[in-house]
N, C-alpha and C. Protein backbone atom coordinates (compact mmCIF):
# COMPACT_ATOMS: atom_id res chain seq x y z
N UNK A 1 -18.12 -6.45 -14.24
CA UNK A 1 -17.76 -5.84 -15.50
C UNK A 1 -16.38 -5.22 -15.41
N UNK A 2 -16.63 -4.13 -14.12
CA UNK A 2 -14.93 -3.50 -14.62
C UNK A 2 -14.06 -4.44 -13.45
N UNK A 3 -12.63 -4.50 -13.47
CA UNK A 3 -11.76 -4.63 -12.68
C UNK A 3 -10.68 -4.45 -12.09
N UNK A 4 -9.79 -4.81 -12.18
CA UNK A 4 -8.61 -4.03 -11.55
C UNK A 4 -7.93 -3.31 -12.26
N UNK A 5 -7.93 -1.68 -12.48
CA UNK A 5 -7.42 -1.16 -13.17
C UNK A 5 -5.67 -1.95 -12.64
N UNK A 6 -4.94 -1.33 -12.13
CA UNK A 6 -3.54 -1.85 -12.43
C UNK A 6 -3.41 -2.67 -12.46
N UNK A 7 -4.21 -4.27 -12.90
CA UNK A 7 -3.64 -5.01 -13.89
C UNK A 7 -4.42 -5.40 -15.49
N UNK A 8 -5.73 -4.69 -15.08
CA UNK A 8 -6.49 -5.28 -16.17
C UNK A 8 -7.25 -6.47 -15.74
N UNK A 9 -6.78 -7.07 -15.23
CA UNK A 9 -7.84 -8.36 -14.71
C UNK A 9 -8.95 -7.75 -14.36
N UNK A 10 -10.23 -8.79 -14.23
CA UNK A 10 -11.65 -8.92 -14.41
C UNK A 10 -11.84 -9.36 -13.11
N UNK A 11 -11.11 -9.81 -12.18
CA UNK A 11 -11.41 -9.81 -10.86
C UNK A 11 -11.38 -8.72 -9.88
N UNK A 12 -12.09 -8.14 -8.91
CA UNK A 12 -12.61 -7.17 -8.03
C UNK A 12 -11.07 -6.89 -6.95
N UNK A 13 -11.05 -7.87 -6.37
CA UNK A 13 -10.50 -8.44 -5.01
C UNK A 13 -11.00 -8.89 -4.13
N UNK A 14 -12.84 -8.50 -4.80
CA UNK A 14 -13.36 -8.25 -3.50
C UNK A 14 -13.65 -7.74 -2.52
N UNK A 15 -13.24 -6.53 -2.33
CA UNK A 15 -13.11 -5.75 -1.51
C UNK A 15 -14.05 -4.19 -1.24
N UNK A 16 -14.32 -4.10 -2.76
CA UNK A 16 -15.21 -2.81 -2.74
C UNK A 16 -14.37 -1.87 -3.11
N UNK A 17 -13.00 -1.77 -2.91
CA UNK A 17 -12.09 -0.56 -2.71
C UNK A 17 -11.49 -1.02 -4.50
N UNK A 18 -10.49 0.01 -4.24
CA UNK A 18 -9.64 -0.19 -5.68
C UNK A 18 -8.22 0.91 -5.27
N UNK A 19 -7.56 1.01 -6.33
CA UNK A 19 -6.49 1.70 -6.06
C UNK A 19 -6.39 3.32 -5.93
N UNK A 20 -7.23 3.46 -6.32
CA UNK A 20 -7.80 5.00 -6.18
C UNK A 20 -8.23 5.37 -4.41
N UNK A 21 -8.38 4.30 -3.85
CA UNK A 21 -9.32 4.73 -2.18
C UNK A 21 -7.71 5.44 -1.49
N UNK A 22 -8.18 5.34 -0.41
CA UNK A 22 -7.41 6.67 0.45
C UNK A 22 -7.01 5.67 2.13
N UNK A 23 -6.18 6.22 2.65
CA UNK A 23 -6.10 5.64 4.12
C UNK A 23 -6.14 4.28 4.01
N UNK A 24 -6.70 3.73 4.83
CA UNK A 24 -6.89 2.25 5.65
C UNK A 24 -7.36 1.60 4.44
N UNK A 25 -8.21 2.11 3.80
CA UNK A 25 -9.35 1.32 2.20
C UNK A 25 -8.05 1.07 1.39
N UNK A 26 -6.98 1.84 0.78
CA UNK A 26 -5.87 1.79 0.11
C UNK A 26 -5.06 0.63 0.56
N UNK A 27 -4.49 0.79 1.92
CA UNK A 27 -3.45 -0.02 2.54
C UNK A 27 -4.53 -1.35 2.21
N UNK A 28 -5.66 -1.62 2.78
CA UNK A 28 -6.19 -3.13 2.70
C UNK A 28 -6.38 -3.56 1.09
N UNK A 29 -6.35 -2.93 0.29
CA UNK A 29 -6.87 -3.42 -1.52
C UNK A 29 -5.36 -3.66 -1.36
N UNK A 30 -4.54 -2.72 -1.74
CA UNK A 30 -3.08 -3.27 -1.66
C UNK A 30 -2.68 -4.41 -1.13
N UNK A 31 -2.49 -4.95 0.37
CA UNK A 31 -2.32 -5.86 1.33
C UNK A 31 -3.11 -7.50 0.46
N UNK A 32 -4.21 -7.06 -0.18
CA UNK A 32 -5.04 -8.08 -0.27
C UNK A 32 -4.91 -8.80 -2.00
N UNK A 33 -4.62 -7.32 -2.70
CA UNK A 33 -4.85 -7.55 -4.22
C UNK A 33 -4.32 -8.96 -4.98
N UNK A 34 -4.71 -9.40 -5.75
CA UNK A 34 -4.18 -10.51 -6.12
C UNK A 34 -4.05 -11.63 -4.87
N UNK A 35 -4.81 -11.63 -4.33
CA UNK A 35 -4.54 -12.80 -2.98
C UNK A 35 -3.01 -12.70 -2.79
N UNK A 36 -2.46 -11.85 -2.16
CA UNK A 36 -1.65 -11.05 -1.25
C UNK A 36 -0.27 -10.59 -2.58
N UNK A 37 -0.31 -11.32 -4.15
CA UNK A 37 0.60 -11.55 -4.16
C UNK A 37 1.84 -9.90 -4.49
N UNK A 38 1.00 -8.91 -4.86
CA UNK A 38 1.23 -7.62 -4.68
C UNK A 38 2.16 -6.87 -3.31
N UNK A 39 1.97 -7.08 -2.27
CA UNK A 39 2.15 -6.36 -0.85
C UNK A 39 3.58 -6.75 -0.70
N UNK A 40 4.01 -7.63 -0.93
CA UNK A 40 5.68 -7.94 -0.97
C UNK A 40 6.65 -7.64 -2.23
N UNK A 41 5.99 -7.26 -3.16
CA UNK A 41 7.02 -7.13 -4.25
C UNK A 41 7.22 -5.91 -4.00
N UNK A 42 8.72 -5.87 -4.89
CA UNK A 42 9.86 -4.89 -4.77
C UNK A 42 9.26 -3.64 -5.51
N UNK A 43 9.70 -2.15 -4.95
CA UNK A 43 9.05 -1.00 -6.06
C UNK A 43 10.01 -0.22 -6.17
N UNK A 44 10.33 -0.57 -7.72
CA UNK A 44 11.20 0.31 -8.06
C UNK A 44 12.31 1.06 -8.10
N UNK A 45 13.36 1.30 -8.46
CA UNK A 45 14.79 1.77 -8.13
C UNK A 45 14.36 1.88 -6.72
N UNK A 46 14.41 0.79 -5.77
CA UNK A 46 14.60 1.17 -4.09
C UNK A 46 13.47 1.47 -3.62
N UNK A 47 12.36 2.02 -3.94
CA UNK A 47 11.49 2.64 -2.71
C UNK A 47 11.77 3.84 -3.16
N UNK A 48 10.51 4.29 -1.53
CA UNK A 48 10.81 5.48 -1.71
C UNK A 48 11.11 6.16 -0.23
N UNK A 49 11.82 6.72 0.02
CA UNK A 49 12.53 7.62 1.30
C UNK A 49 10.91 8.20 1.84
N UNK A 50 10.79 8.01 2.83
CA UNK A 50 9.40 8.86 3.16
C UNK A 50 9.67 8.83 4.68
N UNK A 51 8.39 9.75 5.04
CA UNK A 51 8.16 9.90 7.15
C UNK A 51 7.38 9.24 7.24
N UNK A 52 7.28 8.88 8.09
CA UNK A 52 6.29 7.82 9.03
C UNK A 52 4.97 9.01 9.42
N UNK A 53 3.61 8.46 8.71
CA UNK A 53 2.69 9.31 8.93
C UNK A 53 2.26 9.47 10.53
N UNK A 54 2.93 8.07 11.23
CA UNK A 54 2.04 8.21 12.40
C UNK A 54 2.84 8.40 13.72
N UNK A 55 4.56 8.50 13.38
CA UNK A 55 5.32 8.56 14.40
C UNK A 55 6.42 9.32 13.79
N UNK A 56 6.59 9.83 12.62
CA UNK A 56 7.38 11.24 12.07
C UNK A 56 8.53 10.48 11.84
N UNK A 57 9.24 9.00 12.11
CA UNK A 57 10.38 8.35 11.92
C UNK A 57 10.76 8.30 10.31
N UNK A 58 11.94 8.34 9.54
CA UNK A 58 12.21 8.65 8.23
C UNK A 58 12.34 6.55 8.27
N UNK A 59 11.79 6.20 7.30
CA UNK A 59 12.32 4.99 6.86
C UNK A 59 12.13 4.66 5.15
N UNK A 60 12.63 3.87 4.61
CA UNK A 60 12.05 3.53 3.23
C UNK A 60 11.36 2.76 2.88
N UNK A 61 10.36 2.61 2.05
CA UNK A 61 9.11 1.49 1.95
C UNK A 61 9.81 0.90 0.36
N UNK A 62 9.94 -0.41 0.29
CA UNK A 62 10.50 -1.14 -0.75
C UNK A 62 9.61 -2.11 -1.69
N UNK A 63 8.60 -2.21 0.03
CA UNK A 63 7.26 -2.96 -0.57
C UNK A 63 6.13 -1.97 -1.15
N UNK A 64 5.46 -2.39 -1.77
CA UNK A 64 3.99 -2.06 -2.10
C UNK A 64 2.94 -1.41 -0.56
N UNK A 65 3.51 -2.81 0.50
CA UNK A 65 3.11 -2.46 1.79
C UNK A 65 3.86 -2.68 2.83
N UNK A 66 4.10 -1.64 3.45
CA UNK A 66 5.48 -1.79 4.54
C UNK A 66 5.13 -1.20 6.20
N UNK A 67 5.51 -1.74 6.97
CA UNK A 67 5.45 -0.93 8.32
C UNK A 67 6.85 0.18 8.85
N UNK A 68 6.40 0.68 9.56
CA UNK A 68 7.56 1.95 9.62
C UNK A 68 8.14 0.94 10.74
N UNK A 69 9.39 1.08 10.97
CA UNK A 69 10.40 0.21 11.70
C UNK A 69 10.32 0.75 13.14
N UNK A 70 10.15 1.73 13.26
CA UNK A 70 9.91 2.26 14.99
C UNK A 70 8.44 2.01 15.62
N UNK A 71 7.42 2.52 14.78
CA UNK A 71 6.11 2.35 15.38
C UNK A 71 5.08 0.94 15.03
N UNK A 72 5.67 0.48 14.18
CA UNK A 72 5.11 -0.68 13.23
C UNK A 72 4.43 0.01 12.10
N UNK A 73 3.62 1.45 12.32
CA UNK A 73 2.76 2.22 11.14
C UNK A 73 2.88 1.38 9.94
N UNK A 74 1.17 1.19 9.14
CA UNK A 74 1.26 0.29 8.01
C UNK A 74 1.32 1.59 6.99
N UNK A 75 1.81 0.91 6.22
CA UNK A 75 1.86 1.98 4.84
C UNK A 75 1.64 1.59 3.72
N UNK A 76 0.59 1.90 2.61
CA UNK A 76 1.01 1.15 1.10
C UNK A 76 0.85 2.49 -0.10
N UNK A 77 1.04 1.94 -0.91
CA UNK A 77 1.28 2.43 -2.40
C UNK A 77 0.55 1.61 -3.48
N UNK A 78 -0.56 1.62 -4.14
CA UNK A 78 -0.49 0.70 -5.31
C UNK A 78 0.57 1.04 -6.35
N UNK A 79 0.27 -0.10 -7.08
CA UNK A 79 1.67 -0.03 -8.09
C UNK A 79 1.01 0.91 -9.42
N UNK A 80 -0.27 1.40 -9.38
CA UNK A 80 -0.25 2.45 -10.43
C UNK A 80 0.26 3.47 -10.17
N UNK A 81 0.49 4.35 -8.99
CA UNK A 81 1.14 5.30 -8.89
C UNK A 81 2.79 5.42 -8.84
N UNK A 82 3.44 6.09 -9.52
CA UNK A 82 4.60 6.42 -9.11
C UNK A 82 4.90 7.59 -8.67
N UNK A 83 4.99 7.73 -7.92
CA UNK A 83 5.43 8.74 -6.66
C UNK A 83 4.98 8.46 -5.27
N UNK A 84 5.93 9.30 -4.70
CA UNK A 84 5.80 8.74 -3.25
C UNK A 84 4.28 9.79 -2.60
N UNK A 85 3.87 10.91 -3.31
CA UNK A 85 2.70 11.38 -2.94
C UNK A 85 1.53 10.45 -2.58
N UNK A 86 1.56 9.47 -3.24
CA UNK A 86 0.50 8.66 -3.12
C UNK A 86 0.38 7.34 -2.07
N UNK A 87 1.38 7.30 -1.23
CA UNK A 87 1.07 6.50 0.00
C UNK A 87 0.13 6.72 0.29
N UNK A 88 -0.09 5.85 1.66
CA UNK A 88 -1.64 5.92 2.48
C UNK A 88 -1.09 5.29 3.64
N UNK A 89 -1.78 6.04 4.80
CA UNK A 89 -1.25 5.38 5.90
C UNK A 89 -2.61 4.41 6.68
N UNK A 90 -2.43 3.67 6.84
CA UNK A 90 -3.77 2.69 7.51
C UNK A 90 -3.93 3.23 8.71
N UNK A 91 -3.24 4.18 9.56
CA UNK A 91 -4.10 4.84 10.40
C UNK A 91 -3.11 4.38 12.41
N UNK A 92 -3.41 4.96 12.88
CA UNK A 92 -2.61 4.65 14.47
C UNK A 92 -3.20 2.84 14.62
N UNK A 93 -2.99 2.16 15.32
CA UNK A 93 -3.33 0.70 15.61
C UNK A 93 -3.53 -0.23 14.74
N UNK A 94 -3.35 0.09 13.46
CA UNK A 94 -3.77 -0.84 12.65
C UNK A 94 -2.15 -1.61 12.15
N UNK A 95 -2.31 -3.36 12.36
CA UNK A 95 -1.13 -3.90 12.25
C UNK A 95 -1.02 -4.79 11.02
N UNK A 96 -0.24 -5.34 10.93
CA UNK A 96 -0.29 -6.82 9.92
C UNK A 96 1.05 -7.50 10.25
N UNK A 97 0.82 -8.75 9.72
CA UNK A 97 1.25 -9.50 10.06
C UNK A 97 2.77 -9.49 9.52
């Protein structure tokens, strides 16, 4: 019945999660949404300037889902939020490709 709030589509992902989850649940709906096609597009005047939750390094995330350049740290944002408050960090060891 319901589905993806940020696009309106009637498909799940599948996943159980949605854009609202937190941590690791966030980074994977993101990573996955739309059969991946979300996790690489561009956000917004640039990104956003942020720290690396899991190694304190300053880098900018441009994607939806990005790794921090020193530690690899995954990071995402769905695209309903704007602001950088709403990252999520997937947590120490967790990688992608």
């Amino acid at each position: 019945m319901s589905g993806c709030p940020s696009c309106g589509s009637t498909d799940k992902h599948g996943s159980g999660t949605g854009p609202f989850s937190t941590g690791r649940e966030l980074v994977e709906f993101v990573y996955n949404a739309h059969e991946g096609a979300v996790r690489d597009q561009l956000i917004e005047d640039g990104g956003y300037e942020i720290t690396c939750q899991g190694c304190n390094a300053a880098f900018t995330l441009i994607t939806f889902v990005g790794k921090c350049p020193e530690c690899g740290g995954v990071h995402a944002i769905a695209p309903i939020h704007k602001s950088a408050e709403h990252i999520q960090f997937a947590g120490k060891g967790v990688v992608i490709d």
